[in-house]
N, C-alpha and C. Protein backbone atom coordinates (compact mmCIF):
# COMPACT_ATOMS: atom_id res chain seq x y z
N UNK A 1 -20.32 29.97 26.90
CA UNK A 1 -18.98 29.51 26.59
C UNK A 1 -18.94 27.98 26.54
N UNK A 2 -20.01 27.42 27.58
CA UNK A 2 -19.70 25.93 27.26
C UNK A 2 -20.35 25.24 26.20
N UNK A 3 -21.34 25.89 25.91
CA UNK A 3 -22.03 25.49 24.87
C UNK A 3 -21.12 25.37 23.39
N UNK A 4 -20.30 26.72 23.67
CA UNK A 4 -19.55 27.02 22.25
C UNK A 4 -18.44 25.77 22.03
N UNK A 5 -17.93 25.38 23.33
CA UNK A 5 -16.80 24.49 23.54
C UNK A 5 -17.42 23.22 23.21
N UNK A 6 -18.60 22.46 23.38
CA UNK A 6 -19.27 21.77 23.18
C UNK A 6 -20.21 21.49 21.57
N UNK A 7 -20.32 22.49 20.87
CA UNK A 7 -20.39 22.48 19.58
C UNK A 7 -18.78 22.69 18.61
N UNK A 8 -17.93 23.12 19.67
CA UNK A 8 -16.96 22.59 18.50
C UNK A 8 -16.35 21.52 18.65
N UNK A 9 -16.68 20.89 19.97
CA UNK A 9 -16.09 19.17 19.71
C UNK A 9 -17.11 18.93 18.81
N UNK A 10 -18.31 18.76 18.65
CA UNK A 10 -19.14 17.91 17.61
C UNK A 10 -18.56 18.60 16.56
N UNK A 11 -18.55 19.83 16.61
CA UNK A 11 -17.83 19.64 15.06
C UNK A 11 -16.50 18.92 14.18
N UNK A 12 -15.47 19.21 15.55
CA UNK A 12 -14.27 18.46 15.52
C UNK A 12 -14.39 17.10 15.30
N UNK A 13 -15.42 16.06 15.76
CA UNK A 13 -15.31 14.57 16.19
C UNK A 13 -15.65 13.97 14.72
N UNK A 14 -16.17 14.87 13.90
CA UNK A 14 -16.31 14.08 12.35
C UNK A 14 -14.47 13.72 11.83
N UNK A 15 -13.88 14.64 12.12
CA UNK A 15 -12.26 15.03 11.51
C UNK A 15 -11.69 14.33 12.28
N UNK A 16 -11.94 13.90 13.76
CA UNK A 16 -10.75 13.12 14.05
C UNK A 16 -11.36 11.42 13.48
N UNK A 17 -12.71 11.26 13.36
CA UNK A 17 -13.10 9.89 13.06
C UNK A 17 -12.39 9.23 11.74
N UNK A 18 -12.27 10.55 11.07
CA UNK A 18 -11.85 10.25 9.79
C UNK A 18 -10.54 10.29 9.32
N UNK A 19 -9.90 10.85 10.18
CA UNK A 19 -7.98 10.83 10.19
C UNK A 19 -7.55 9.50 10.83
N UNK A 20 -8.15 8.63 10.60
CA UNK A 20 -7.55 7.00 11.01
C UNK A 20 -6.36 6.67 10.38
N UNK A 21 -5.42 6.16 11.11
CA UNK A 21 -4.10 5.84 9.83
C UNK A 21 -4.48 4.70 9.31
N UNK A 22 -4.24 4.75 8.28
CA UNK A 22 -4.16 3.64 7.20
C UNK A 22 -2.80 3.50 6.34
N UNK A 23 -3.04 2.04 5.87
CA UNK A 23 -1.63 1.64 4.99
C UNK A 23 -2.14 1.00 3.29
N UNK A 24 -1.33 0.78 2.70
CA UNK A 24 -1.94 0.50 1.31
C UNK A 24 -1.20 0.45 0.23
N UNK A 25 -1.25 0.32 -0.93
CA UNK A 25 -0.44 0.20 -1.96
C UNK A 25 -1.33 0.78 -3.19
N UNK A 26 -0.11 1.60 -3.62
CA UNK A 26 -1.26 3.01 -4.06
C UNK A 26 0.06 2.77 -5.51
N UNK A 27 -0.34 3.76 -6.90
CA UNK A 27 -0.06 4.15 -7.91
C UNK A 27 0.28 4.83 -8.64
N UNK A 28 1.43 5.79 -9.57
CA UNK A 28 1.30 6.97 -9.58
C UNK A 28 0.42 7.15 -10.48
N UNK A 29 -0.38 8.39 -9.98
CA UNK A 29 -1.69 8.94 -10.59
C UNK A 29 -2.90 8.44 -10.79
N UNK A 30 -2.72 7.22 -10.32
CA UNK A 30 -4.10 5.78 -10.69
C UNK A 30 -4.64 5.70 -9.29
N UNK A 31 -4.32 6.75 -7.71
CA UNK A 31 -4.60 6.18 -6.58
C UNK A 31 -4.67 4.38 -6.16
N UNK A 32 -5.28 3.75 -6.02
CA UNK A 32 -5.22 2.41 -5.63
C UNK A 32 -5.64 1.47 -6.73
N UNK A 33 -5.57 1.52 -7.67
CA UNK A 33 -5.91 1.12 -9.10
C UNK A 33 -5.28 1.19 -10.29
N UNK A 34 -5.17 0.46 -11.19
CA UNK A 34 -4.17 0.51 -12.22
C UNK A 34 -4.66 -0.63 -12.93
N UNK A 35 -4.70 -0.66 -14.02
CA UNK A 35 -4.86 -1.86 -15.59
C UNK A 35 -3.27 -1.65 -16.13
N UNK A 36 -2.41 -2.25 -15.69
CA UNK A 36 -1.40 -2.73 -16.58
C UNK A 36 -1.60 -2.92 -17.75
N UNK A 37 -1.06 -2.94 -19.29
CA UNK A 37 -0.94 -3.88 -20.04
C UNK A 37 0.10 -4.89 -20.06
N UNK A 38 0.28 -5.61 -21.11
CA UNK A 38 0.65 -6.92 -20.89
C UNK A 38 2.34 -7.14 -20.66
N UNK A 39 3.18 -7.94 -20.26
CA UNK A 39 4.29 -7.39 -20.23
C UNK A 39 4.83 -5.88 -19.34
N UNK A 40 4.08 -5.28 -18.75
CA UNK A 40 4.60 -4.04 -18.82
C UNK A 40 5.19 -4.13 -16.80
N UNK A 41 6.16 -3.25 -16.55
CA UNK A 41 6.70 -2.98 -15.02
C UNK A 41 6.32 -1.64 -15.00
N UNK A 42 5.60 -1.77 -13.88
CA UNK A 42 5.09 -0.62 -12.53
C UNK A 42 5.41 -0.45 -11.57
N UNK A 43 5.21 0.52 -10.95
CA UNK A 43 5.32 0.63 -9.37
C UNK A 43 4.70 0.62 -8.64
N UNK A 44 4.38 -0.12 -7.31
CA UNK A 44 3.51 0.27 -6.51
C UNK A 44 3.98 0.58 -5.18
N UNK A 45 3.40 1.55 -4.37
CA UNK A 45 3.94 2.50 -3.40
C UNK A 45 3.41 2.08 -2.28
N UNK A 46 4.21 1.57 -1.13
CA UNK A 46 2.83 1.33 0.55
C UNK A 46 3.49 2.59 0.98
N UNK A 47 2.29 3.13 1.18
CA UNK A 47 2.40 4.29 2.00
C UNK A 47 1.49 4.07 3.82
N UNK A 48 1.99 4.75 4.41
CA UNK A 48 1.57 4.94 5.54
C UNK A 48 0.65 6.28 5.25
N UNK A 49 -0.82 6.48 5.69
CA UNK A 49 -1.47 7.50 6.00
C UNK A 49 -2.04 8.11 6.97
N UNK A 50 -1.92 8.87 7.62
CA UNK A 50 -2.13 9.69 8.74
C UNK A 50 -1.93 9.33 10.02
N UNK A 51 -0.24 9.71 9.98
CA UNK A 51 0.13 8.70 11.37
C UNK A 51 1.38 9.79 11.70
N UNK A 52 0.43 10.24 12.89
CA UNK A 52 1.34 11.71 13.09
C UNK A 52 2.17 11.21 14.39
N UNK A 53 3.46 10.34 13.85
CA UNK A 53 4.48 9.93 14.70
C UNK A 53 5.64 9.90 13.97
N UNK A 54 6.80 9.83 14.89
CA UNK A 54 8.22 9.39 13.66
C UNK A 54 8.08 7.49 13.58
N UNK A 55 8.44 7.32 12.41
CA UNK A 55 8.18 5.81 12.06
C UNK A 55 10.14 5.35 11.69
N UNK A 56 10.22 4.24 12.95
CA UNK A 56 11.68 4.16 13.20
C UNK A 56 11.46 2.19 12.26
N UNK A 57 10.15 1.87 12.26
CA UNK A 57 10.25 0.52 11.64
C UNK A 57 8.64 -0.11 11.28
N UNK A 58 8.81 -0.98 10.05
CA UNK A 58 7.66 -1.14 9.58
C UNK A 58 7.76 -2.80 9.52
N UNK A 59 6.81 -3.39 9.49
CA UNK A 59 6.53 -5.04 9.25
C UNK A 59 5.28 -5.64 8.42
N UNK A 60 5.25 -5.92 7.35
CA UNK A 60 3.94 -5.98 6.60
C UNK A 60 4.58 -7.21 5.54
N UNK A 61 3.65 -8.01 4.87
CA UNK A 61 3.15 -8.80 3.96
C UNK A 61 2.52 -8.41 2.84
N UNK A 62 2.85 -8.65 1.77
CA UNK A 62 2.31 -8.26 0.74
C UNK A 62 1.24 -10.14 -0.14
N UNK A 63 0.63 -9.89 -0.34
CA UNK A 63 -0.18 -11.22 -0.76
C UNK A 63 -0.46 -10.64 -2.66
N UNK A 64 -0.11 -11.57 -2.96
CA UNK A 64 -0.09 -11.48 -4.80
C UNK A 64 -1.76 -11.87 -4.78
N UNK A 65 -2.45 -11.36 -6.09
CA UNK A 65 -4.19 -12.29 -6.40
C UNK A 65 -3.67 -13.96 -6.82
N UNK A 66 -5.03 -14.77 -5.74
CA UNK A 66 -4.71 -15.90 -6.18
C UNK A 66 -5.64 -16.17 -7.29
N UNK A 67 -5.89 -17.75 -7.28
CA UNK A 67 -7.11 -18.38 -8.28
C UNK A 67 -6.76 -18.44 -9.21
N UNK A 68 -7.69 -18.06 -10.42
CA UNK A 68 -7.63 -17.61 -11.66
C UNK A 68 -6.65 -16.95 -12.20
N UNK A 69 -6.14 -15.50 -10.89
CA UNK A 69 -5.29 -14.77 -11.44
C UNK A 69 -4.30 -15.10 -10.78
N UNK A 70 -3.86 -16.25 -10.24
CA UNK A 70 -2.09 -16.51 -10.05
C UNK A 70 -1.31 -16.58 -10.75
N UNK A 71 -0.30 -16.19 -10.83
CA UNK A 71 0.92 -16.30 -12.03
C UNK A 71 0.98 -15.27 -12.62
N UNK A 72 -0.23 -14.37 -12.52
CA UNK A 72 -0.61 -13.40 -13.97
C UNK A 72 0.51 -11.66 -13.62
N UNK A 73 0.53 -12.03 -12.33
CA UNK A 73 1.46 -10.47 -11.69
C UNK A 73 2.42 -10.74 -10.47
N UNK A 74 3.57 -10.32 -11.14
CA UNK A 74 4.91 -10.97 -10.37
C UNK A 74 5.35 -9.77 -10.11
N UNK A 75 5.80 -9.75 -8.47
CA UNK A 75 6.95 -8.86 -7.90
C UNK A 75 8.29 -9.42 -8.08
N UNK A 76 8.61 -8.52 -8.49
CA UNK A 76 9.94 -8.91 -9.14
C UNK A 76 10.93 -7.86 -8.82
N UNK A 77 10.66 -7.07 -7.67
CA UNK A 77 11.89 -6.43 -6.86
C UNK A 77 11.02 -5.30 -5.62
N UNK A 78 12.06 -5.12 -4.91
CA UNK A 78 11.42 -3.92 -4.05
C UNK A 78 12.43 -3.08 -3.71
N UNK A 79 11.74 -1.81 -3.29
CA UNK A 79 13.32 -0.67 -2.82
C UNK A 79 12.62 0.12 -1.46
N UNK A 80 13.83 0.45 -0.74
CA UNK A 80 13.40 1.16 0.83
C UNK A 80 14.14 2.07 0.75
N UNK A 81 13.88 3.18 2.06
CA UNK A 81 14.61 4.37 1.44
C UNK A 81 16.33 4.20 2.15
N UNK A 82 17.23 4.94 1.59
CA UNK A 82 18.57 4.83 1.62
C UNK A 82 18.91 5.08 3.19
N UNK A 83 19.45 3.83 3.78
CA UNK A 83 20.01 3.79 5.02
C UNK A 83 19.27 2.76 5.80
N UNK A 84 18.43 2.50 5.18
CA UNK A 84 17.20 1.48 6.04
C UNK A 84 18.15 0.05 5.93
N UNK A 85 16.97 -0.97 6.69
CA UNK A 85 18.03 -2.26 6.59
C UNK A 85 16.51 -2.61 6.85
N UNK A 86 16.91 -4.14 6.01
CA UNK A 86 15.16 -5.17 5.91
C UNK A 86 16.00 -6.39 6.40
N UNK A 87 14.99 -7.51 6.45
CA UNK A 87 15.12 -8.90 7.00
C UNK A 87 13.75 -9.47 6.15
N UNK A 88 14.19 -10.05 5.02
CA UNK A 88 12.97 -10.71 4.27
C UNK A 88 12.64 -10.40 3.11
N UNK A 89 11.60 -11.11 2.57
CA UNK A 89 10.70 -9.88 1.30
C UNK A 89 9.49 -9.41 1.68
N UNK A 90 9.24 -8.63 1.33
CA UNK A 90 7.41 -8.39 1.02
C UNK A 90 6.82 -9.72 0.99
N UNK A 91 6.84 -10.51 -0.23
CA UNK A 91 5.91 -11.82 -0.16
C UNK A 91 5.84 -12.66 0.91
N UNK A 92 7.40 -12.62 1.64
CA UNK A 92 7.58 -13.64 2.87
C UNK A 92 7.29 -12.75 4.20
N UNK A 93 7.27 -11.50 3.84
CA UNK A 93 7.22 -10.91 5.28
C UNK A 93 7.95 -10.43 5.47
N UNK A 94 8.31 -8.65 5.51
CA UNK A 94 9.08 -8.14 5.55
C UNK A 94 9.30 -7.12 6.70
N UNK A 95 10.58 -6.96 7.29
CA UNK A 95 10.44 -5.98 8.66
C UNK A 95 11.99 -5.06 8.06
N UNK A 96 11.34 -3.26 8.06
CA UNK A 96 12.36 -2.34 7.45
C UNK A 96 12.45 -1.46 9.06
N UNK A 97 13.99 -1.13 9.03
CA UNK A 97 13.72 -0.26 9.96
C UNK A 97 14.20 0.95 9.36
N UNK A 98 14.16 2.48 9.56
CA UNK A 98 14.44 3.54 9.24
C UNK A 98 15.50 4.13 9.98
N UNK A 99 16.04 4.72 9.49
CA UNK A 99 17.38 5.84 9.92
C UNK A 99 17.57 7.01 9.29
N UNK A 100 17.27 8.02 9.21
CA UNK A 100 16.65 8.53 10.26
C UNK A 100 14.94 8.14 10.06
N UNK A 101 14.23 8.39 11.31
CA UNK A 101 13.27 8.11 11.67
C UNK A 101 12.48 9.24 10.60
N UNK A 102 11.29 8.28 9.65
CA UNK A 102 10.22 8.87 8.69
C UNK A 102 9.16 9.99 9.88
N UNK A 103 9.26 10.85 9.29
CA UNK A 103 8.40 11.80 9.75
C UNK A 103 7.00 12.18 9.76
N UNK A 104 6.11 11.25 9.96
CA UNK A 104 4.57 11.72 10.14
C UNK A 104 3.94 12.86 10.45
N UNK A 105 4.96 13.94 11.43
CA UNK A 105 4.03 14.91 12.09
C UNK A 105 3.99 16.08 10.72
N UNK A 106 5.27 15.93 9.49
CA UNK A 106 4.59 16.49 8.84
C UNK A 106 3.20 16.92 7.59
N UNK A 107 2.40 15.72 7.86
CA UNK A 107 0.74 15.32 7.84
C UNK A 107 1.21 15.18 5.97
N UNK A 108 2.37 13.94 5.46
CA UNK A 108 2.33 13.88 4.34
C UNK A 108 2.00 11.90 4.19
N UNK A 109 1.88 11.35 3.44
CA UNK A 109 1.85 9.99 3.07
C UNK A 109 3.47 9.93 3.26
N UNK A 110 3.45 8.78 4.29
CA UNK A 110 4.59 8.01 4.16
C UNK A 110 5.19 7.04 3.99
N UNK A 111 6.48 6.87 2.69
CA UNK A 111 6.57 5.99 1.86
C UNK A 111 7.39 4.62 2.64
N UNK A 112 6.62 3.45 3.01
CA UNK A 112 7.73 2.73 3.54
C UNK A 112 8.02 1.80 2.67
N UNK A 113 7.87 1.48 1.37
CA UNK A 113 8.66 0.28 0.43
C UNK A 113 8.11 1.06 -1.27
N UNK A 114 8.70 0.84 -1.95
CA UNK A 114 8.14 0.87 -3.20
C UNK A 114 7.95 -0.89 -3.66
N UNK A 115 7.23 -1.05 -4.45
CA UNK A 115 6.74 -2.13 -5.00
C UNK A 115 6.98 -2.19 -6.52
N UNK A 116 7.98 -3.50 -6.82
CA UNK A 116 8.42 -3.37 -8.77
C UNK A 116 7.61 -4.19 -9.22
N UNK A 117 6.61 -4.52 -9.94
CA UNK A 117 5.47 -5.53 -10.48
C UNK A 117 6.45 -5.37 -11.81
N UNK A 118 5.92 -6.70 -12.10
CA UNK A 118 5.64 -7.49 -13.89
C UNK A 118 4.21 -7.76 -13.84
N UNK A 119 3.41 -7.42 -15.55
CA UNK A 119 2.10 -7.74 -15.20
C UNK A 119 2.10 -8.63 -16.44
N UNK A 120 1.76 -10.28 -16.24
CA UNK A 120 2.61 -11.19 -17.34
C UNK A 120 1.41 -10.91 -18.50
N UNK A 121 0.00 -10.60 -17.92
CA UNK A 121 -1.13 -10.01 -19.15
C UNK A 121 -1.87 -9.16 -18.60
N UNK A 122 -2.47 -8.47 -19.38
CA UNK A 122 -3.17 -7.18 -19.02
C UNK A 122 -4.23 -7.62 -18.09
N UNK A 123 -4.69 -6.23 -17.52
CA UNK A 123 -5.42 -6.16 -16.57
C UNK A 123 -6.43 -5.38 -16.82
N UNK A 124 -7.51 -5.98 -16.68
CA UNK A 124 -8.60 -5.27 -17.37
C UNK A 124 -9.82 -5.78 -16.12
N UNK A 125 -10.89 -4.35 -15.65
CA UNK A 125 -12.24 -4.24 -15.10
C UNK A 125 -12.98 -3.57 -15.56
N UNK A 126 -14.28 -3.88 -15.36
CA UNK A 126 -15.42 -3.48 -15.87
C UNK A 126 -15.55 -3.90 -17.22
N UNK A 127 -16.27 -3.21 -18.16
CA UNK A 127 -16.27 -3.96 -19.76
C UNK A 127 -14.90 -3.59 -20.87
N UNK A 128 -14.32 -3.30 -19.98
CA UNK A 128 -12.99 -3.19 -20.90
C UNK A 128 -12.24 -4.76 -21.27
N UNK A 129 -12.66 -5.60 -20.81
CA UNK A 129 -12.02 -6.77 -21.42
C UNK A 129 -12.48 -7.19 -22.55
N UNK A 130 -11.77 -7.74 -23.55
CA UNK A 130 -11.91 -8.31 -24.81
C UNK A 130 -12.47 -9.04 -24.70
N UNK A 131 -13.39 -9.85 -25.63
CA UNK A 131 -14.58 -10.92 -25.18
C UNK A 131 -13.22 -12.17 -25.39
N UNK A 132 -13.35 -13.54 -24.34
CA UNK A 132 -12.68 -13.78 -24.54
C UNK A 132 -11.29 -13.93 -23.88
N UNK A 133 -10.51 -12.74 -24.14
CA UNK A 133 -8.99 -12.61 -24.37
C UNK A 133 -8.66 -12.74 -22.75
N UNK A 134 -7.45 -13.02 -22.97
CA UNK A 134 -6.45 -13.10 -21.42
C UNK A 134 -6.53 -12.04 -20.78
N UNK A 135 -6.32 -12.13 -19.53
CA UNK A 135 -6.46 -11.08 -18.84
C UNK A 135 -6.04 -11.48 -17.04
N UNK A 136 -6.28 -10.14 -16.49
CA UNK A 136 -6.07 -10.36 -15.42
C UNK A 136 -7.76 -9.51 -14.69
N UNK A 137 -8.26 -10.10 -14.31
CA UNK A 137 -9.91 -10.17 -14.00
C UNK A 137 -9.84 -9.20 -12.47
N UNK A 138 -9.67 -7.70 -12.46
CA UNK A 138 -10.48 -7.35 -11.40
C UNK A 138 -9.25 -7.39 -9.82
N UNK A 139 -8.05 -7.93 -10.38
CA UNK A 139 -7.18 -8.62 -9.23
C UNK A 139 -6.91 -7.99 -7.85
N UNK A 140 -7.20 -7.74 -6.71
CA UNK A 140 -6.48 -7.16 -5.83
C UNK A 140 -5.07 -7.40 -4.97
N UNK A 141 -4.34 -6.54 -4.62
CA UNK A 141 -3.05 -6.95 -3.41
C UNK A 141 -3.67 -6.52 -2.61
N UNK A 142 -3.00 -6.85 -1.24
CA UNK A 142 -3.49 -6.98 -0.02
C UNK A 142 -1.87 -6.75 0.78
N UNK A 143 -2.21 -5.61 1.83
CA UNK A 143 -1.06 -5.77 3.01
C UNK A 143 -1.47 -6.25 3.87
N UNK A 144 -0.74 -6.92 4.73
CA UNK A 144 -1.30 -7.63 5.92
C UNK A 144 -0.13 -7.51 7.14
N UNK A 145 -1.39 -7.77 8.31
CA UNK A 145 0.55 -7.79 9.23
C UNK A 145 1.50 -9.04 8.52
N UNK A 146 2.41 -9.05 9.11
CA UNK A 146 3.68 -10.26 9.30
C UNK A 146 3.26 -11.40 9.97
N UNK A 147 2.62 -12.62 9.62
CA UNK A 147 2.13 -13.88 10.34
C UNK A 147 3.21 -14.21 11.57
N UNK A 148 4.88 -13.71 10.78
CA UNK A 148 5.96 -14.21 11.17
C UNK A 148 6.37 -13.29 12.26
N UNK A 149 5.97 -12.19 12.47
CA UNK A 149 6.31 -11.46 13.52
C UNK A 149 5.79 -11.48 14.85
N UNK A 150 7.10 -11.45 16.08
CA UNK A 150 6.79 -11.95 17.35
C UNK A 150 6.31 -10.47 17.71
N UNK A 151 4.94 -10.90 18.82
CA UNK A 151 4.51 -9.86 19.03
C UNK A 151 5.38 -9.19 20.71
């Protein structure tokens, strides 16, 4: 019997290593990736992943690509879900709280901001860029905590 109890934690300990929560800004149907073209508005989604708690408030930073590709992709709005209340933006640092409290334990992605992009020129990786032509090179966003938030 202990043996049995003891081979199913090793079996178990791969599944809990790998149910880490994570956060991110994801796409519809593109998962964490997307080539805009030029001119065009998208959405992008931070979801919370595998965070089997009720979520009463969130605090995160959103960072645009710099360098080369600054200027090239503008947030140009955001939305939370109905009843919430924020203090900030995304770019400056944003803290949402929820009412009623988002539900984790039912083991789905949970949505805490949508994200409205402008993409001012296309976005192109790998050899899909035009030799040449404008573009937006490869760009990533980034969530981060709140620099601005007291711990």
């Amino acid at each position: 019997m202990r043996a049995a109890i003891i081979a199913l934690a090793i079996l178990l300990l791969p599944v809990a290593l790998i149910a880490q929560p994570t956060v991110g800004i994801y796409f519809t149907g593109h998962g964490m990736d997307y080539a805009p073209t030029q001119w065009e508005e998208f959405n992008g989604y931070v979801l919370l992943n595998n965070f089997p708690c009720y979520v009463t408030a969130a605090e995160f930073k959103v960072t645009l690509p710099g360098g080369a590709n600054a200027g090239k992709l503008d947030l140009v709005g955001f939305e939370v879900a109905a009843g919430s209340l924020t203090l900030g933006t995304p770019l400056d640092g944003i803290s949402i709280t929820y009412w009623p409290p988002l539900n984790g334990f039912e083991g789905n992605a949970l949505l805490l901001c949508t994200l409205n992009f402008l993409a001012r020129e296309g976005c192109y990786y790998g050899p899909e860029r035009p030799s040449g032509g404008p573009g937006i090179d490869d760009a990533s966003l980034s969530i981060c905590a709140d620099p601005n938030a007291v711990p």
